[in-house]
C-alpha atoms as a PDB file:
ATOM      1  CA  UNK A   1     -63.124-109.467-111.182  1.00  0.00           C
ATOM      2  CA  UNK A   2     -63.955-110.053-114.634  1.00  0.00           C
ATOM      3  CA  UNK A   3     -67.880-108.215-115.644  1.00  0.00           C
ATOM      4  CA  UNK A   4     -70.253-110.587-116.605  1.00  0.00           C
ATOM      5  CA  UNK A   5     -71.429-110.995-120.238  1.00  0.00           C
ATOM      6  CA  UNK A   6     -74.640-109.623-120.034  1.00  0.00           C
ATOM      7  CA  UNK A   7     -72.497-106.151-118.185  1.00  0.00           C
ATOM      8  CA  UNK A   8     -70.317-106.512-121.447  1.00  0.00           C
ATOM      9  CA  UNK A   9     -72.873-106.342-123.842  1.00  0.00           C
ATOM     10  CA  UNK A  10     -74.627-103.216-122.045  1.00  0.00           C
ATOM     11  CA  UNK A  11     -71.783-101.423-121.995  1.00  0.00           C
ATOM     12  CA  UNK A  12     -70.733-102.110-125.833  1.00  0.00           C
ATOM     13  CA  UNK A  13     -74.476-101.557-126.408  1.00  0.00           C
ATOM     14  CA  UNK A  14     -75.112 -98.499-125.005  1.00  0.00           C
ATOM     15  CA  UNK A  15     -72.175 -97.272-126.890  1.00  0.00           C
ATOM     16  CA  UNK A  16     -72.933 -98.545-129.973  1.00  0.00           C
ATOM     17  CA  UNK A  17     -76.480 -96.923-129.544  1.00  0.00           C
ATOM     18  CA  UNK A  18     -75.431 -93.568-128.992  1.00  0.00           C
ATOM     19  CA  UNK A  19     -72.828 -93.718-131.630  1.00  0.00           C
ATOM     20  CA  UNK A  20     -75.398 -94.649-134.415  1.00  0.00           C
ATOM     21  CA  UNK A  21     -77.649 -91.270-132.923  1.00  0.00           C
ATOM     22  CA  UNK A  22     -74.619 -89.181-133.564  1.00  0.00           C
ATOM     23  CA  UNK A  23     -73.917 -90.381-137.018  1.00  0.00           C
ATOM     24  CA  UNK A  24     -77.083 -88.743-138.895  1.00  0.00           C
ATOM     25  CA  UNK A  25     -75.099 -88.759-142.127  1.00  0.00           C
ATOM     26  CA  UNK A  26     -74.826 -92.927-142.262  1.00  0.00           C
ATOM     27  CA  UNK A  27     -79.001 -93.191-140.753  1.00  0.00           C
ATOM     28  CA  UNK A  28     -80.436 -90.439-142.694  1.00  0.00           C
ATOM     29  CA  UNK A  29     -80.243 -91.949-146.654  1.00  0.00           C
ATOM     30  CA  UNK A  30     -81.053 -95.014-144.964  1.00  0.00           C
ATOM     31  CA  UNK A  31     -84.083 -93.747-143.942  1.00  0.00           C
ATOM     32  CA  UNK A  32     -84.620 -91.857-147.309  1.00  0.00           C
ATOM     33  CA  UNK A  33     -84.107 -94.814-149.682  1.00  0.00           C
ATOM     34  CA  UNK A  34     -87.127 -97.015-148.787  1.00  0.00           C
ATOM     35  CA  UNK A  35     -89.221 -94.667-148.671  1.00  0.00           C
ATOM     36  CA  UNK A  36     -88.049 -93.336-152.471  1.00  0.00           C
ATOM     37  CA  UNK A  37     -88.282 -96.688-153.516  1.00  0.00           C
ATOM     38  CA  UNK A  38     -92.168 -96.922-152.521  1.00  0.00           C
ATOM     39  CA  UNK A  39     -92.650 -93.998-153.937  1.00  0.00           C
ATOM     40  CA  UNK A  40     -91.575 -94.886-157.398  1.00  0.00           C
ATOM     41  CA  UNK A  41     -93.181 -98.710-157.266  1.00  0.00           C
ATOM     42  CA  UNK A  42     -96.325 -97.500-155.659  1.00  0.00           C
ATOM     43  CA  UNK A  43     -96.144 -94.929-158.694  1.00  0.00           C
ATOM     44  CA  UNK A  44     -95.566 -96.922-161.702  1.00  0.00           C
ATOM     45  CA  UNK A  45     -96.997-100.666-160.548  1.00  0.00           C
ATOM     46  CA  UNK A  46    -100.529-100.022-160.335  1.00  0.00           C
ATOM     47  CA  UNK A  47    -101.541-101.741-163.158  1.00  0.00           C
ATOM     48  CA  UNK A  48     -99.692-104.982-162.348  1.00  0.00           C
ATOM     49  CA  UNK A  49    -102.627-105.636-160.115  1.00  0.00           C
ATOM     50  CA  UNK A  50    -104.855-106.036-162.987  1.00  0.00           C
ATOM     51  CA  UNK A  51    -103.293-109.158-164.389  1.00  0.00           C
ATOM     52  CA  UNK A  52    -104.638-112.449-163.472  1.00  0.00           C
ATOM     53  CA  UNK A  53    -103.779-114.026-160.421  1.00  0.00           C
ATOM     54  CA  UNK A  54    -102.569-110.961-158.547  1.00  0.00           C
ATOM     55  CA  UNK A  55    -102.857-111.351-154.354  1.00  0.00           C
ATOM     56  CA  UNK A  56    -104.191-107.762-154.012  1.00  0.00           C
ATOM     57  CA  UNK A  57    -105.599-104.982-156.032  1.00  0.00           C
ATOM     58  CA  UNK A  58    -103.390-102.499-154.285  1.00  0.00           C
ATOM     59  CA  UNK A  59     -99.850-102.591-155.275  1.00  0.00           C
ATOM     60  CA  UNK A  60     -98.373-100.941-152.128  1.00  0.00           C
ATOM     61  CA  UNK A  61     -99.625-103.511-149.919  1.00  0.00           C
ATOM     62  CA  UNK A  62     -98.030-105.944-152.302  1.00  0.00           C
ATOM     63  CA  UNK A  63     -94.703-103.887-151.957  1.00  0.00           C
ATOM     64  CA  UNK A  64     -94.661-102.866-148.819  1.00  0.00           C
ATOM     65  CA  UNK A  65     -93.709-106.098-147.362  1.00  0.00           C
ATOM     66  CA  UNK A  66     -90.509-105.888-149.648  1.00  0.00           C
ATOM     67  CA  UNK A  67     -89.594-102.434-148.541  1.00  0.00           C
ATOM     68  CA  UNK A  68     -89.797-102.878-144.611  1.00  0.00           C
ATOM     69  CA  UNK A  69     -87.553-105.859-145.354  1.00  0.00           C
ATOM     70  CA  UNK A  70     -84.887-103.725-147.913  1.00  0.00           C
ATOM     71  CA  UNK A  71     -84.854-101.350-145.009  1.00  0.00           C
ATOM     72  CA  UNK A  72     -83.685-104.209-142.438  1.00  0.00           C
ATOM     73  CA  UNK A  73     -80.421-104.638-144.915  1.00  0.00           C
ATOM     74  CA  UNK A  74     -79.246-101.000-144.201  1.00  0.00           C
ATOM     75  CA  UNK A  75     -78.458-102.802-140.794  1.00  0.00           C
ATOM     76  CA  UNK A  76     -75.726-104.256-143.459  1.00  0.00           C
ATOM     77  CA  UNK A  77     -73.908-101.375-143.880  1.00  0.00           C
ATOM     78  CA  UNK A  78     -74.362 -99.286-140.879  1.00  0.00           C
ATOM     79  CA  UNK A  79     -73.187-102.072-138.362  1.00  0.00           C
ATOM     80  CA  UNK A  80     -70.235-102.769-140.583  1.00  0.00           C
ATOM     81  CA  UNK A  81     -68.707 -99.263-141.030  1.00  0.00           C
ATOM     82  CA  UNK A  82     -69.152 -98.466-137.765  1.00  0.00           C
ATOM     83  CA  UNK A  83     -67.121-102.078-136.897  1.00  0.00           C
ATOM     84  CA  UNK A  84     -64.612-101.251-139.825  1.00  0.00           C
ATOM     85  CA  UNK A  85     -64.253 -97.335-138.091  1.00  0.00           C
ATOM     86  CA  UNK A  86     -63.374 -99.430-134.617  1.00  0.00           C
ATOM     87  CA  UNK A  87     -60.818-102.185-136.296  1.00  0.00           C
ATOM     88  CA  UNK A  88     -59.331 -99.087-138.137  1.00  0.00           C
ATOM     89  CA  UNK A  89     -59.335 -96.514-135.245  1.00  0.00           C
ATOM     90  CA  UNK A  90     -57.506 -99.353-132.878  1.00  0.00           C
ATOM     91  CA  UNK A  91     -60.321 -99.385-130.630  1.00  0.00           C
ATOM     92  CA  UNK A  92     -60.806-102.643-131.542  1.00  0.00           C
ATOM     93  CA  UNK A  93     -57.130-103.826-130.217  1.00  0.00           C
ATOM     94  CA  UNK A  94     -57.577-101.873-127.197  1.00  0.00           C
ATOM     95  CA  UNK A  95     -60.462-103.479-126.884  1.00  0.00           C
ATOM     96  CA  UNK A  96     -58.594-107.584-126.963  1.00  0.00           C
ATOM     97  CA  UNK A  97     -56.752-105.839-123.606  1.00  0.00           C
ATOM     98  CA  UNK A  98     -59.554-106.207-121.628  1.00  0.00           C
ATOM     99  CA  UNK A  99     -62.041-108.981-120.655  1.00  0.00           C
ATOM    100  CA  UNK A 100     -64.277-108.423-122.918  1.00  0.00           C
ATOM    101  CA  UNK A 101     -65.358-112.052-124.550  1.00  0.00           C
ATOM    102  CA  UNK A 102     -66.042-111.762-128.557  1.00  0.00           C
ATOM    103  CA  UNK A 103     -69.538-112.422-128.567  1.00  0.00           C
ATOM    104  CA  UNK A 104     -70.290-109.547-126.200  1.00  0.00           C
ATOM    105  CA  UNK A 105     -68.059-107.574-128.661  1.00  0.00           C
ATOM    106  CA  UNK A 106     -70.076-108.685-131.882  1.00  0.00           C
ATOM    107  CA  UNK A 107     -73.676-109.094-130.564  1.00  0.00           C
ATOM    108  CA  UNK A 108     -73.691-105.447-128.493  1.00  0.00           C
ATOM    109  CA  UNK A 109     -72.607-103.875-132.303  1.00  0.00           C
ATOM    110  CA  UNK A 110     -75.960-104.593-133.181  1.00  0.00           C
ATOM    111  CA  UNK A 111     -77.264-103.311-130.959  1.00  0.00           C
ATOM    112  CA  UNK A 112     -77.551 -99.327-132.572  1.00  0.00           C
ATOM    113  CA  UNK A 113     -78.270-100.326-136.062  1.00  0.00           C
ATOM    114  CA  UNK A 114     -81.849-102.783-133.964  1.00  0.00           C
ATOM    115  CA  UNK A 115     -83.061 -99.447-132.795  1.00  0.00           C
ATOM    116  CA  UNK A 116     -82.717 -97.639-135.801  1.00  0.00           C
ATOM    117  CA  UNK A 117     -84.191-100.596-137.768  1.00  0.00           C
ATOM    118  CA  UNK A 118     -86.884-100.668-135.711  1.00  0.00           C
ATOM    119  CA  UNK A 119     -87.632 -96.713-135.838  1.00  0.00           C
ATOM    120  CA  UNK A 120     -87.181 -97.097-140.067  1.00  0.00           C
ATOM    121  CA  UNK A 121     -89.257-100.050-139.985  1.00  0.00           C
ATOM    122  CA  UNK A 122     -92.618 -97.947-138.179  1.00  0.00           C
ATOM    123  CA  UNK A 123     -91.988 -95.308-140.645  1.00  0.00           C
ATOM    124  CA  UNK A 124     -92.412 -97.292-143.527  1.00  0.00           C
ATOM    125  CA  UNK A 125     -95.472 -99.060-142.718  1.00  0.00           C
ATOM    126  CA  UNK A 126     -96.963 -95.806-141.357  1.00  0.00           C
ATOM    127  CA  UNK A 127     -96.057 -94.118-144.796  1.00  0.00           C
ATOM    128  CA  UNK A 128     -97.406 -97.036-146.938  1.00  0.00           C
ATOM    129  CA  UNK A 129    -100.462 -97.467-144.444  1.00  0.00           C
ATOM    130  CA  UNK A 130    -101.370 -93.192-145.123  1.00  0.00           C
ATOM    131  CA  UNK A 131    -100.527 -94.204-148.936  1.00  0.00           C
ATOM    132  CA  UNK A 132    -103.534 -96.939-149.183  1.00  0.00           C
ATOM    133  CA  UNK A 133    -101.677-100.408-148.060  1.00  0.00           C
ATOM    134  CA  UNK A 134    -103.874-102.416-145.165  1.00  0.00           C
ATOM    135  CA  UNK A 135    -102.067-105.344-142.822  1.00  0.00           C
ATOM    136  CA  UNK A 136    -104.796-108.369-143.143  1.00  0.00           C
ATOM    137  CA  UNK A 137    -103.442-109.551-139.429  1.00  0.00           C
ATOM    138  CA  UNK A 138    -104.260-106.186-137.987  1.00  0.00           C
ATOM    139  CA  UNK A 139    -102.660-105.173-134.710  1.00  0.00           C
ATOM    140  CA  UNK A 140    -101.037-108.654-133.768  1.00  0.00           C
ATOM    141  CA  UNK A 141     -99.389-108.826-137.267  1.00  0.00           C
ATOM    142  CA  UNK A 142     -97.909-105.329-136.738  1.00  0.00           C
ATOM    143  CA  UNK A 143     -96.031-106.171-133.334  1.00  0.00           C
ATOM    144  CA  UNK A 144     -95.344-109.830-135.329  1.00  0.00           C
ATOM    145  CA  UNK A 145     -94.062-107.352-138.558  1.00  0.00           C
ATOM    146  CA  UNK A 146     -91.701-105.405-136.052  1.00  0.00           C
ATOM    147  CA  UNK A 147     -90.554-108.660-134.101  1.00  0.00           C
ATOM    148  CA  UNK A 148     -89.550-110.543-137.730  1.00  0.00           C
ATOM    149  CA  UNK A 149     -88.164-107.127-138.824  1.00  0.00           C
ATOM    150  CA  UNK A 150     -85.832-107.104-135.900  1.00  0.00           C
ATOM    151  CA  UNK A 151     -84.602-110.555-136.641  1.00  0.00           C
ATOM    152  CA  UNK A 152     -83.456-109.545-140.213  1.00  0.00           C
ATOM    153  CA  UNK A 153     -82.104-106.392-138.663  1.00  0.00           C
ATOM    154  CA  UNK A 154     -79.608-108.670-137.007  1.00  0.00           C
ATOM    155  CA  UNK A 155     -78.965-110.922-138.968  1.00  0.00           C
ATOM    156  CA  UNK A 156     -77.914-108.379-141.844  1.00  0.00           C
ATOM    157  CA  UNK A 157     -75.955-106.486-139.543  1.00  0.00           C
ATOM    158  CA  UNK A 158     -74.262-109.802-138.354  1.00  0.00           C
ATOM    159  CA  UNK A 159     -73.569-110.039-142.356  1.00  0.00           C
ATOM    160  CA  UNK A 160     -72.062-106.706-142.236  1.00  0.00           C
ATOM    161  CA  UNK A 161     -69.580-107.186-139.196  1.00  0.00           C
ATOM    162  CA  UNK A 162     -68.497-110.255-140.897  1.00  0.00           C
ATOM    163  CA  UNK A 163     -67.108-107.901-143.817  1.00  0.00           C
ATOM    164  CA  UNK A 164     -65.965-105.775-141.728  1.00  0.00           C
ATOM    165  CA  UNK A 165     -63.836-108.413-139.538  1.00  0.00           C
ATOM    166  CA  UNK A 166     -62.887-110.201-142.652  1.00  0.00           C
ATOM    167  CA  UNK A 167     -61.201-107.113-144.955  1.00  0.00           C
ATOM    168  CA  UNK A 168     -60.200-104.660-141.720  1.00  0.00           C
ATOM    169  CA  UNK A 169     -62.162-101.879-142.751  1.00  0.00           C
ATOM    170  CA  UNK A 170     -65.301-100.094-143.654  1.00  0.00           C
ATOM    171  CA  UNK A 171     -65.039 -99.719-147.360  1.00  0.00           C
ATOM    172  CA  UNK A 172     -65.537-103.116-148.417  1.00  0.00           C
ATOM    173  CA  UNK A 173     -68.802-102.892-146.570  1.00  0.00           C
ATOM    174  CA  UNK A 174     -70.277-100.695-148.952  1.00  0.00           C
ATOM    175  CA  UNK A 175     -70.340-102.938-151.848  1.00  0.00           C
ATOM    176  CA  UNK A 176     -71.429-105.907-149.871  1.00  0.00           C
ATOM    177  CA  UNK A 177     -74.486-103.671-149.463  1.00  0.00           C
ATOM    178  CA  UNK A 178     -75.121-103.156-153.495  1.00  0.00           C
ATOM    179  CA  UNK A 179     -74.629-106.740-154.063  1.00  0.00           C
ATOM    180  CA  UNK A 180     -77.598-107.146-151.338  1.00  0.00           C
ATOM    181  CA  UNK A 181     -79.491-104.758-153.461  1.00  0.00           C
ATOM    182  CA  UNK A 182     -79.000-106.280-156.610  1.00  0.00           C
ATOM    183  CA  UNK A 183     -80.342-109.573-155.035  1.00  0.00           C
ATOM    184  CA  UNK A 184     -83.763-107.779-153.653  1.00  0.00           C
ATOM    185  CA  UNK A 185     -84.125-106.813-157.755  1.00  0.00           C
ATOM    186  CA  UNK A 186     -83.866-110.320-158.376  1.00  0.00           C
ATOM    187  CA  UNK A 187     -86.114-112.036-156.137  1.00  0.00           C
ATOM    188  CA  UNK A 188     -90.282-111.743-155.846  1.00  0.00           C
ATOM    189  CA  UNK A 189     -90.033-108.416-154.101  1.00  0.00           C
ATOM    190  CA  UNK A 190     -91.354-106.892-157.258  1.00  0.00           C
ATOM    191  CA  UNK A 191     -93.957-109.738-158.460  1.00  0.00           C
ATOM    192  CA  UNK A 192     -95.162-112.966-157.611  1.00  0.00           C
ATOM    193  CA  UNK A 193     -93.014-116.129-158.295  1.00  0.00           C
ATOM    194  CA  UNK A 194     -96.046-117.908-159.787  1.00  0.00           C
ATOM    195  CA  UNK A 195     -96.381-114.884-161.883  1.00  0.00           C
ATOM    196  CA  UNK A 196     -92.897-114.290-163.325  1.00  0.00           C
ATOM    197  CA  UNK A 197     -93.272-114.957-166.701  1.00  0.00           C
ATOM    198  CA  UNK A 198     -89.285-115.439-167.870  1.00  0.00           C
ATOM    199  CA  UNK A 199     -88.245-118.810-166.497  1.00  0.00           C
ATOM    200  CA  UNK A 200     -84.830-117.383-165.870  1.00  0.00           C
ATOM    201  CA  UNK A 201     -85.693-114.963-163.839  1.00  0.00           C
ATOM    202  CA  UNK A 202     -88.173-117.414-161.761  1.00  0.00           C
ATOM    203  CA  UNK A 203     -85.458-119.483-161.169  1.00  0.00           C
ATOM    204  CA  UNK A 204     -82.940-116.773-159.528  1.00  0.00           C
ATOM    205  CA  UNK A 205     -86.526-115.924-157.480  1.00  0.00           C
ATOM    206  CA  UNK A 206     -86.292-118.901-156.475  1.00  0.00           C
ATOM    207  CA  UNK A 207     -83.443-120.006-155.440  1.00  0.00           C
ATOM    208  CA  UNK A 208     -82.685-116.252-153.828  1.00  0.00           C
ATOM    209  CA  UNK A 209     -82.625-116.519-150.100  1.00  0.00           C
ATOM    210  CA  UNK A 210     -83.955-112.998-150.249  1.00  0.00           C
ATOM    211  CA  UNK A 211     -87.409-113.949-151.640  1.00  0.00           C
ATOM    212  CA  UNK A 212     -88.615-115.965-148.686  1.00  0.00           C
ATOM    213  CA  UNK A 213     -88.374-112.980-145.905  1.00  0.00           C
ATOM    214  CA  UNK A 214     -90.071-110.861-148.357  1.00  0.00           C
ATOM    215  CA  UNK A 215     -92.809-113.188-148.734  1.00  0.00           C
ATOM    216  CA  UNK A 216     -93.494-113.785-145.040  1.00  0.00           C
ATOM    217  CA  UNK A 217     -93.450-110.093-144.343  1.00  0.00           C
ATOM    218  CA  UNK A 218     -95.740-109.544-147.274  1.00  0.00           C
ATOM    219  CA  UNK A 219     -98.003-112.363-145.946  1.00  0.00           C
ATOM    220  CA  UNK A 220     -98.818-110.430-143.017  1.00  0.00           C
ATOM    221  CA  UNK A 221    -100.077-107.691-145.389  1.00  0.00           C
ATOM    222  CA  UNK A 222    -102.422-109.602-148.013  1.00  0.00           C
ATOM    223  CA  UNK A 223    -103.287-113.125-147.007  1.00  0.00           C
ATOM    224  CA  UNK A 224    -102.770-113.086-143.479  1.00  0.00           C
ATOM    225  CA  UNK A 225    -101.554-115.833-140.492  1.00  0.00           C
ATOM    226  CA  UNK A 226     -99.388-117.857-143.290  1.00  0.00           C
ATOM    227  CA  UNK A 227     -97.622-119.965-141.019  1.00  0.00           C
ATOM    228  CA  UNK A 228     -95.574-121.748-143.897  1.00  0.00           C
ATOM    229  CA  UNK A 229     -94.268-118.486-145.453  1.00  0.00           C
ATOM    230  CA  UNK A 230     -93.553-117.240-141.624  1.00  0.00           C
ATOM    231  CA  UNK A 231     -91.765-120.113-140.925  1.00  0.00           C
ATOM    232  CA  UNK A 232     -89.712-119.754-144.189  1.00  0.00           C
ATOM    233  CA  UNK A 233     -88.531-116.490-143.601  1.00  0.00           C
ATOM    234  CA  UNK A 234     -88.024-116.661-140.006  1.00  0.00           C
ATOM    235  CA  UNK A 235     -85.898-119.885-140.635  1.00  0.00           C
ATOM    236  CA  UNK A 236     -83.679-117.945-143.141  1.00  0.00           C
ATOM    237  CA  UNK A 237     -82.815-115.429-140.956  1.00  0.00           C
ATOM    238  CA  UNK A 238     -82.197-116.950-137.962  1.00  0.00           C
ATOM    239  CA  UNK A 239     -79.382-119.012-140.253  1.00  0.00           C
ATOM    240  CA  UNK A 240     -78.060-116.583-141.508  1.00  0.00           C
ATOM    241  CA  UNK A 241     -77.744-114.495-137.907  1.00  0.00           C
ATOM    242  CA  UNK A 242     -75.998-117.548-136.543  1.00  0.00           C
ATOM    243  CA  UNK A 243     -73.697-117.873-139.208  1.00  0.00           C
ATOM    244  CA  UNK A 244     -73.187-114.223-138.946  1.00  0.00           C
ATOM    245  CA  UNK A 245     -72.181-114.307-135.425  1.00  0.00           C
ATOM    246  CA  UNK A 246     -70.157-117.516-135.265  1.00  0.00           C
ATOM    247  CA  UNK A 247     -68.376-116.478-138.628  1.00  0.00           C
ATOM    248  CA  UNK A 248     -67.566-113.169-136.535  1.00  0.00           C
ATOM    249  CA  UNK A 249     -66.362-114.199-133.483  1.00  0.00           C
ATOM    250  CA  UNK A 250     -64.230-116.967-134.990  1.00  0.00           C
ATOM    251  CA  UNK A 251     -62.613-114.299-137.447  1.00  0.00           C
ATOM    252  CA  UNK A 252     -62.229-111.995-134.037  1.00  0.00           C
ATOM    253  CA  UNK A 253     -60.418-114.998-132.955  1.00  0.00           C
ATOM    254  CA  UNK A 254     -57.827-115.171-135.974  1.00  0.00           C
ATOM    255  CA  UNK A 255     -57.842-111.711-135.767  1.00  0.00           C
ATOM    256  CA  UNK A 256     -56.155-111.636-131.574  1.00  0.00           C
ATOM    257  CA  UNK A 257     -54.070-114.870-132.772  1.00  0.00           C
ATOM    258  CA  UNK A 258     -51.805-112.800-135.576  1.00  0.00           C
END
């Protein structure tokens, strides 16, 4: 008798779960990085509040919203090394022996790299909150903060599995993350779109998918219920999830048919 999916998934879950907790060297600098970035924004940015225009006079509320989403894309790399260690291993055509459907496979991946999101997320917000920044929603923005945090989670981490399906391995993963990070340097996590004075730049802002989480997370910190920006960001990452998954399981597919 063949398990049913939701069995499947709890299985590959609880797996993936305790295989992120025994990997400290892959969770630990991603734990580390956002909070050095804060660090050297909140350090060197305080005088962008001063210009005209600026949502806040406290430049680590402006931030923080940009970090606690930067943190969600570590889900990039640590779901798809871990994938690229199973396709590499074997595991992953031991695996295609058994029942188990390719959407349990993909979706219970996630499932480690949503609990250490979640876990990186609190810490950031509790580091920038003991560092000056406020959340204008208060207490319901917070659980709405960790709820659209979780979404990005996946949906990165979908990004990452699809790199790792795609090339076989865990290497390529790596630079999929940089070119993620080179994209948060050129969206508004730094600065305001309306504020961006090089029209160059403004228009990469722009057009960067990037920007629009940032800004909804950000909205819950300075100018509270924004349901356009919400809506926005939410919208962007729920695309970019399903893509994520369907590109995954359909490259599982390809990957059985060979």
């Amino acid at each position: 008798m063949t398990p049913s999916l939701g069995v499947q998934v709890g299985k590959l879950a609880r797996r993936s779960i305790a295989r992120t907790l025994r990997e400290p060297v892959i969770f630990i600098p991603s734990f580390v990085f956002p909070l050095f970035l804060l660090a050297v924004f909140a350090g060197a940015s305080d005088r962008v509040t001063s210009i005209e225009g600026f949502p806040t006079d406290s430049y680590i509320t402006f931030i923080l919203g940009g970090m606690v989403v930067q943190a969600a894309a570590g889900a990039t790399t640590m779901a798809g090394i871990e994938f690229g260690r199973d396709i590499e291993s074997g595991f992953l055509d031991r695996l295609r022996l058994t029942p188990v459907r390719g959407f349990a496979l993909v979706s219970a991946q996630l499932a480690g790299v949503a609990l250490f999101g979640i876990a990186q997320t609190v810490l950031v917000v509790l580091v920038g909150v003991a560092a000056g920044a406020t959340l204008e929603t208060g207490v319901g923005g917070a659980f709405v903060l960790v709820a659209f945090v979780l979404l990005l989670i996946l949906a990165f981490g979908a990004l990452g599995l699809v790199v790792a399906i795609r090339t076989g391995g865990a290497e390529a993963v790596q630079g999929m993350f940089s070119l993620i990070l080179a994209l948060f340097f050129l969206s508004s996590m730094a600065m305001p779109r309306d504020l961006i004075t090089e029209d160059w730049f403004k228009t990469i802002a722009t057009v960067n998918p990037l920007s629009y989480p940032i800004e909804a997370a950000r909205s819950l910190f300075i100018s509270g219920w924004d349901a356009e920006a919400l809506a926005l960001g939410a919208g962007i990452a729920i695309a970019i999830l399903v893509v994520g998954l369907t590109l995954s399981v359909a490259l599982l597919r390809q990957r059985g048919d060979r």
